[in-house]
N, C-alpha and C. Protein backbone atom coordinates (compact mmCIF):
# COMPACT_ATOMS: atom_id res chain seq x y z
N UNK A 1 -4.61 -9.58 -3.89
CA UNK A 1 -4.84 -8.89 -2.65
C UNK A 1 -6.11 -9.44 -2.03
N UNK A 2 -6.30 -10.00 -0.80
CA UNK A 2 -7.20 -9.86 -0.24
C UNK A 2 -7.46 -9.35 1.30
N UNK A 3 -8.43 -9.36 1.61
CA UNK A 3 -9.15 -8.25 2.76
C UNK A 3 -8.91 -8.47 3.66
N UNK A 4 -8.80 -8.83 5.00
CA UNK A 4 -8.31 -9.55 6.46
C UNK A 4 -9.58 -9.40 6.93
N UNK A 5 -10.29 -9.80 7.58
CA UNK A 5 -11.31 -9.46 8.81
C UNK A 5 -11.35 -8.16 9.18
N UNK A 6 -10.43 -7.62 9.76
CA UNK A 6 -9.88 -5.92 10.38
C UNK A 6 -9.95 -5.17 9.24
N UNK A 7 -10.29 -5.39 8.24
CA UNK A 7 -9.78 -4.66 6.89
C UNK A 7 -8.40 -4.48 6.23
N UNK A 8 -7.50 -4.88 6.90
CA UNK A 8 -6.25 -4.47 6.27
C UNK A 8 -6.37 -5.27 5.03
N UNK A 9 -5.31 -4.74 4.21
CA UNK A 9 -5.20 -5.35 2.81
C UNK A 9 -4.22 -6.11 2.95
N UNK A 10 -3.95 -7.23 2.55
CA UNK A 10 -3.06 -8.41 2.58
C UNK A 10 -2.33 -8.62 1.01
N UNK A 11 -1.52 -7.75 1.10
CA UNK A 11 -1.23 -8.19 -0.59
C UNK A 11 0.36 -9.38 -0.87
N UNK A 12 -0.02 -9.83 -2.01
CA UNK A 12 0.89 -10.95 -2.44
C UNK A 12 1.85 -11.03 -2.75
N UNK A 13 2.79 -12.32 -2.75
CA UNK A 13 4.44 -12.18 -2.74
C UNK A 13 4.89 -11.27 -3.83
N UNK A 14 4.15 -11.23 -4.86
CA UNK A 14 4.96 -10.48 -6.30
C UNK A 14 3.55 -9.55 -7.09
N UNK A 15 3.63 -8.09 -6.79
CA UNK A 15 2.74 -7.49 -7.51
C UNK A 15 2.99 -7.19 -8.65
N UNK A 16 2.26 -7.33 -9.37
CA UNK A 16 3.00 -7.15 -11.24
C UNK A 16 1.88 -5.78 -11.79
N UNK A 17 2.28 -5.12 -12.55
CA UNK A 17 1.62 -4.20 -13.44
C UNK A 17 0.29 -4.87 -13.40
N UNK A 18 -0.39 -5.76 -14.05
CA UNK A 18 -1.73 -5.71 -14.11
C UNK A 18 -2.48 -5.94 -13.15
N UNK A 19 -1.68 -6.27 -11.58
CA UNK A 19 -2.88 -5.40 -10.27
C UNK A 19 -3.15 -4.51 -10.12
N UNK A 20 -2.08 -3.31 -10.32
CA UNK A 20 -2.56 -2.36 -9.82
C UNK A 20 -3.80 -1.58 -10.04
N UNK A 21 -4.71 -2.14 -11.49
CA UNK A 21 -5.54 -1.34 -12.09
C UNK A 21 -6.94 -1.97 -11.09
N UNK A 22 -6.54 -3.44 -10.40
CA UNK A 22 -7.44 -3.62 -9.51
C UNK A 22 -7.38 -3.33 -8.30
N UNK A 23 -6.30 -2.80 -7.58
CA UNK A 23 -6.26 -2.28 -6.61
C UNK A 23 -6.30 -0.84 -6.55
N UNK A 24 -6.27 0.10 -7.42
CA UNK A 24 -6.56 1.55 -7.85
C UNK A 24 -8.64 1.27 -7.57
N UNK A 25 -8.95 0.25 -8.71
CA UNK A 25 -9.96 0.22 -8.22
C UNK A 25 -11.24 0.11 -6.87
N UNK A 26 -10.47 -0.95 -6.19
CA UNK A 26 -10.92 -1.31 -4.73
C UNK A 26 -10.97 -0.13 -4.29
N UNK A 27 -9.22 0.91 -4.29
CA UNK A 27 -9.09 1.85 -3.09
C UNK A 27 -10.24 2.72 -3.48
N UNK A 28 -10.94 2.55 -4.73
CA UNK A 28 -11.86 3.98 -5.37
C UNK A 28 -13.15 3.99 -4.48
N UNK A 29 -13.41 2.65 -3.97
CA UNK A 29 -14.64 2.14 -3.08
C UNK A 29 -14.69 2.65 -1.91
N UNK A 30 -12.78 2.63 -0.75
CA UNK A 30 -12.73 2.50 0.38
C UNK A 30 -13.13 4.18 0.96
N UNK A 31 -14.18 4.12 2.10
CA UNK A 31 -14.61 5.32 2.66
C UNK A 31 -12.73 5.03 4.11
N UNK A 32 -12.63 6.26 4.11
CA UNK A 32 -11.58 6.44 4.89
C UNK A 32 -12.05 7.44 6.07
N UNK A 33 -12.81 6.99 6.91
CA UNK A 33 -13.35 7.47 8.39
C UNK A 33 -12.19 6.91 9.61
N UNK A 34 -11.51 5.88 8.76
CA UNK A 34 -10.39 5.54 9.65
C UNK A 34 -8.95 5.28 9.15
N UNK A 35 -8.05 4.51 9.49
CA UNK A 35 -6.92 4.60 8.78
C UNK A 35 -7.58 3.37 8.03
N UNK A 36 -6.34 3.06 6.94
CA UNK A 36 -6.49 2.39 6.00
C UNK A 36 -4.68 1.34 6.03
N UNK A 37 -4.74 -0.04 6.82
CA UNK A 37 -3.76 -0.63 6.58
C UNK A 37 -3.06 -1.88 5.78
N UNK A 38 -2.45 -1.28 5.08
CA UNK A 38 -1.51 -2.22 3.95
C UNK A 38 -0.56 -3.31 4.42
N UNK A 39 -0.76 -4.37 4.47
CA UNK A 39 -0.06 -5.56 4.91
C UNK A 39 0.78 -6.22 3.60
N UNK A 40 2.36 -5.55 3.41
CA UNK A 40 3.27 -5.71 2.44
C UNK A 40 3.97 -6.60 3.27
N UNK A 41 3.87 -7.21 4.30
CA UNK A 41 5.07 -7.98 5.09
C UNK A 41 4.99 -9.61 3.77
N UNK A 42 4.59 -10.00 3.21
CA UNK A 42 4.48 -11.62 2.67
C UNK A 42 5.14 -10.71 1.30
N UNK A 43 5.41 -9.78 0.79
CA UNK A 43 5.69 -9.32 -0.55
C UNK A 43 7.22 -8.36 -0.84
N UNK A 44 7.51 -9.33 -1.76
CA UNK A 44 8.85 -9.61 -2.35
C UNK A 44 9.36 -8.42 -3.45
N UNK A 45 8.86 -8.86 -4.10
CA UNK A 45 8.99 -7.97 -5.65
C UNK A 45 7.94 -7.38 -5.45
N UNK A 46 7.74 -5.95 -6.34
CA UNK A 46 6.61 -5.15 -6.71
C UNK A 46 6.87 -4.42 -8.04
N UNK A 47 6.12 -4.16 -9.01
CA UNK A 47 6.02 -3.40 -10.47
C UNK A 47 6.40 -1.99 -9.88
N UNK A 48 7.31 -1.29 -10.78
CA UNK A 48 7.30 0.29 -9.89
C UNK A 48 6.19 0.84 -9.94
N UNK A 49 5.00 0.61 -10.83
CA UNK A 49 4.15 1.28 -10.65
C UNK A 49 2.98 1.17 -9.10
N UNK A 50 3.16 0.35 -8.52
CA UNK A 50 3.02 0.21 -7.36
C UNK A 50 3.17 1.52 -6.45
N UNK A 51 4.53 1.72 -6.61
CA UNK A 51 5.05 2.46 -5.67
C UNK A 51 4.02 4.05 -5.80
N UNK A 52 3.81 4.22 -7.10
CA UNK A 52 2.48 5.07 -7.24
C UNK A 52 1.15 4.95 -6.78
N UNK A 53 1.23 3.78 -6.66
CA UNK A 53 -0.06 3.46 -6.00
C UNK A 53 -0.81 3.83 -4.83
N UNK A 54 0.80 3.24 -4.10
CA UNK A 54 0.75 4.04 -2.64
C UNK A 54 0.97 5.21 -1.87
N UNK A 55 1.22 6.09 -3.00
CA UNK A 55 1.17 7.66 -3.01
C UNK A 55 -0.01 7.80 -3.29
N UNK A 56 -0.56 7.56 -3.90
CA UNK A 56 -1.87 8.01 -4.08
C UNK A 56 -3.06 7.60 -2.97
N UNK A 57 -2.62 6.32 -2.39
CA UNK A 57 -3.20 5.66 -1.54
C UNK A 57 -3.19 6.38 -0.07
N UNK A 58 -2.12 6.73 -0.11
CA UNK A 58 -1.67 7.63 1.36
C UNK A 58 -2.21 9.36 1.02
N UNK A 59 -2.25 9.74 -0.09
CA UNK A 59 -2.80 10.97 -0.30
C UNK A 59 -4.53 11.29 -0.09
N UNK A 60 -4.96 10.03 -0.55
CA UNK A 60 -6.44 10.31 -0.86
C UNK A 60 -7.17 9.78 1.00
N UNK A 61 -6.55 8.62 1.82
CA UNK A 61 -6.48 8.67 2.68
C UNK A 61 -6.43 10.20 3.93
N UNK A 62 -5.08 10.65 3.23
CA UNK A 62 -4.99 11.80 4.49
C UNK A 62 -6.01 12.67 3.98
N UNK A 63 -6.28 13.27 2.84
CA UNK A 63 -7.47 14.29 2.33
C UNK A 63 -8.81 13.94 3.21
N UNK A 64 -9.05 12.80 3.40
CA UNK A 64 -10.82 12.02 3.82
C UNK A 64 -9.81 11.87 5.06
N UNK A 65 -8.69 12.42 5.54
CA UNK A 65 -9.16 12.67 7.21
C UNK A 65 -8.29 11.17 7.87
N UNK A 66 -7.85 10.01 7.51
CA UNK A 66 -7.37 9.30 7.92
C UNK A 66 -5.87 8.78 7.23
N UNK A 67 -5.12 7.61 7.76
CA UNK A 67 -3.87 7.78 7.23
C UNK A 67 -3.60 6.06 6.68
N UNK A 68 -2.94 6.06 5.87
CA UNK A 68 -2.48 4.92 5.48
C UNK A 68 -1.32 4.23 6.22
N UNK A 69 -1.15 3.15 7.15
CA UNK A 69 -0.29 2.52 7.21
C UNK A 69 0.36 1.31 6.70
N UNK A 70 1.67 1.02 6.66
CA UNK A 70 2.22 0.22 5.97
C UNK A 70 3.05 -1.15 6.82
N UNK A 71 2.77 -2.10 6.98
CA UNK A 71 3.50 -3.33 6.95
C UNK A 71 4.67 -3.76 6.62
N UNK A 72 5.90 -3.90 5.90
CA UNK A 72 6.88 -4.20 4.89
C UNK A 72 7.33 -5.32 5.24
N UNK A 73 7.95 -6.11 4.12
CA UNK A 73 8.85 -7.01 4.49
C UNK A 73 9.93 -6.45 4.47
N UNK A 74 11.05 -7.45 4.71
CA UNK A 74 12.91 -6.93 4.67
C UNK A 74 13.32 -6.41 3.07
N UNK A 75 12.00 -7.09 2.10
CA UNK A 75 12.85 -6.52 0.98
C UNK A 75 12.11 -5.73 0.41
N UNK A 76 11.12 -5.14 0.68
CA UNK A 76 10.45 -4.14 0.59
C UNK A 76 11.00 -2.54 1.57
N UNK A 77 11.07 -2.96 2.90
CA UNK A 77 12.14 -2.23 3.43
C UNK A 77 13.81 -1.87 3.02
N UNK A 78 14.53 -2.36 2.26
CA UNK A 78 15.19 -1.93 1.67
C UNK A 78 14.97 -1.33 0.23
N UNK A 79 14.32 -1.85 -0.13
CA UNK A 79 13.43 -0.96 -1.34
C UNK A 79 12.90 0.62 -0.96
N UNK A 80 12.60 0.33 -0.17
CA UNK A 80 11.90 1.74 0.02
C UNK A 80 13.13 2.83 0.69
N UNK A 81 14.16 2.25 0.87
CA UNK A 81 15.24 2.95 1.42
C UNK A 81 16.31 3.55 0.31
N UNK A 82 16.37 2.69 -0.72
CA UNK A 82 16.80 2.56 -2.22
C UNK A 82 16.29 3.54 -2.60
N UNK A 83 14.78 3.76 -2.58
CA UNK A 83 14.26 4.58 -3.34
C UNK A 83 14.05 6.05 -2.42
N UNK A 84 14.88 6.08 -1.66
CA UNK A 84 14.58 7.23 -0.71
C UNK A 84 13.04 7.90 -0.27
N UNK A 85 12.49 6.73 0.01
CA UNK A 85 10.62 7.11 0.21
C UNK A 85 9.95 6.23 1.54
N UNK A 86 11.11 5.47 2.30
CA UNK A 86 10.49 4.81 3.68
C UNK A 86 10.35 6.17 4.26
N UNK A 87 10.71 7.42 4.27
CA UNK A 87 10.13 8.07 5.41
C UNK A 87 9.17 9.35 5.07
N UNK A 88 8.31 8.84 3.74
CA UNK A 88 7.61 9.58 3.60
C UNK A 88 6.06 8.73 3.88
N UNK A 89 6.52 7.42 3.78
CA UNK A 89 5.18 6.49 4.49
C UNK A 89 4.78 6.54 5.53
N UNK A 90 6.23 6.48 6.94
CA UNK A 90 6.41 6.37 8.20
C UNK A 90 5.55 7.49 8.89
N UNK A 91 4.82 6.81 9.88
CA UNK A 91 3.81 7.17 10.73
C UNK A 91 4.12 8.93 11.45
């Protein structure tokens, strides 16, 4: 994962189990005075534990007052449709 200029997070074609313990970490840093956006459009595969990730990511976000948005690619977007949870991300 890395940072964009704007802050969004830019994450990579295939997230596997042992990112997430570094991206749990990062989000532990991020002050959320504003939204917080996830750029999944370049990413393919993801570990399910991911998908926890970003529950938590979107939770701790809305608590501190701002919201998480999401990016997807086409196969992430059907993923998230699979898993009956694109419209608990959606704006």
């Amino acid at each position: 994962m890395t940072l964009s200029q704007n802050g969004s997070w830019i994450f990579p074609e295939k997230i596997e189990i042992n990112d997430i313990h570094h991206y749990s970490e990062q989000l532990s840093r991020v002050r959320f005075d504003n939204n917080i956006f996830f750029d999944l459009s370049n990413t393919h595969t993801i570990h399910s534990s991911f998908v926890g990730f970003l529950i938590i990511a979107k939770n701790e976000a809305e608590r501190k007052g701002g919201e998480l948005k999401l990016e997807l690619s086409d196969e992430m977007n059907k993923l998230f449709s699979l898993l009956n949870i694109g419209d608990y991300f959606k704006d």
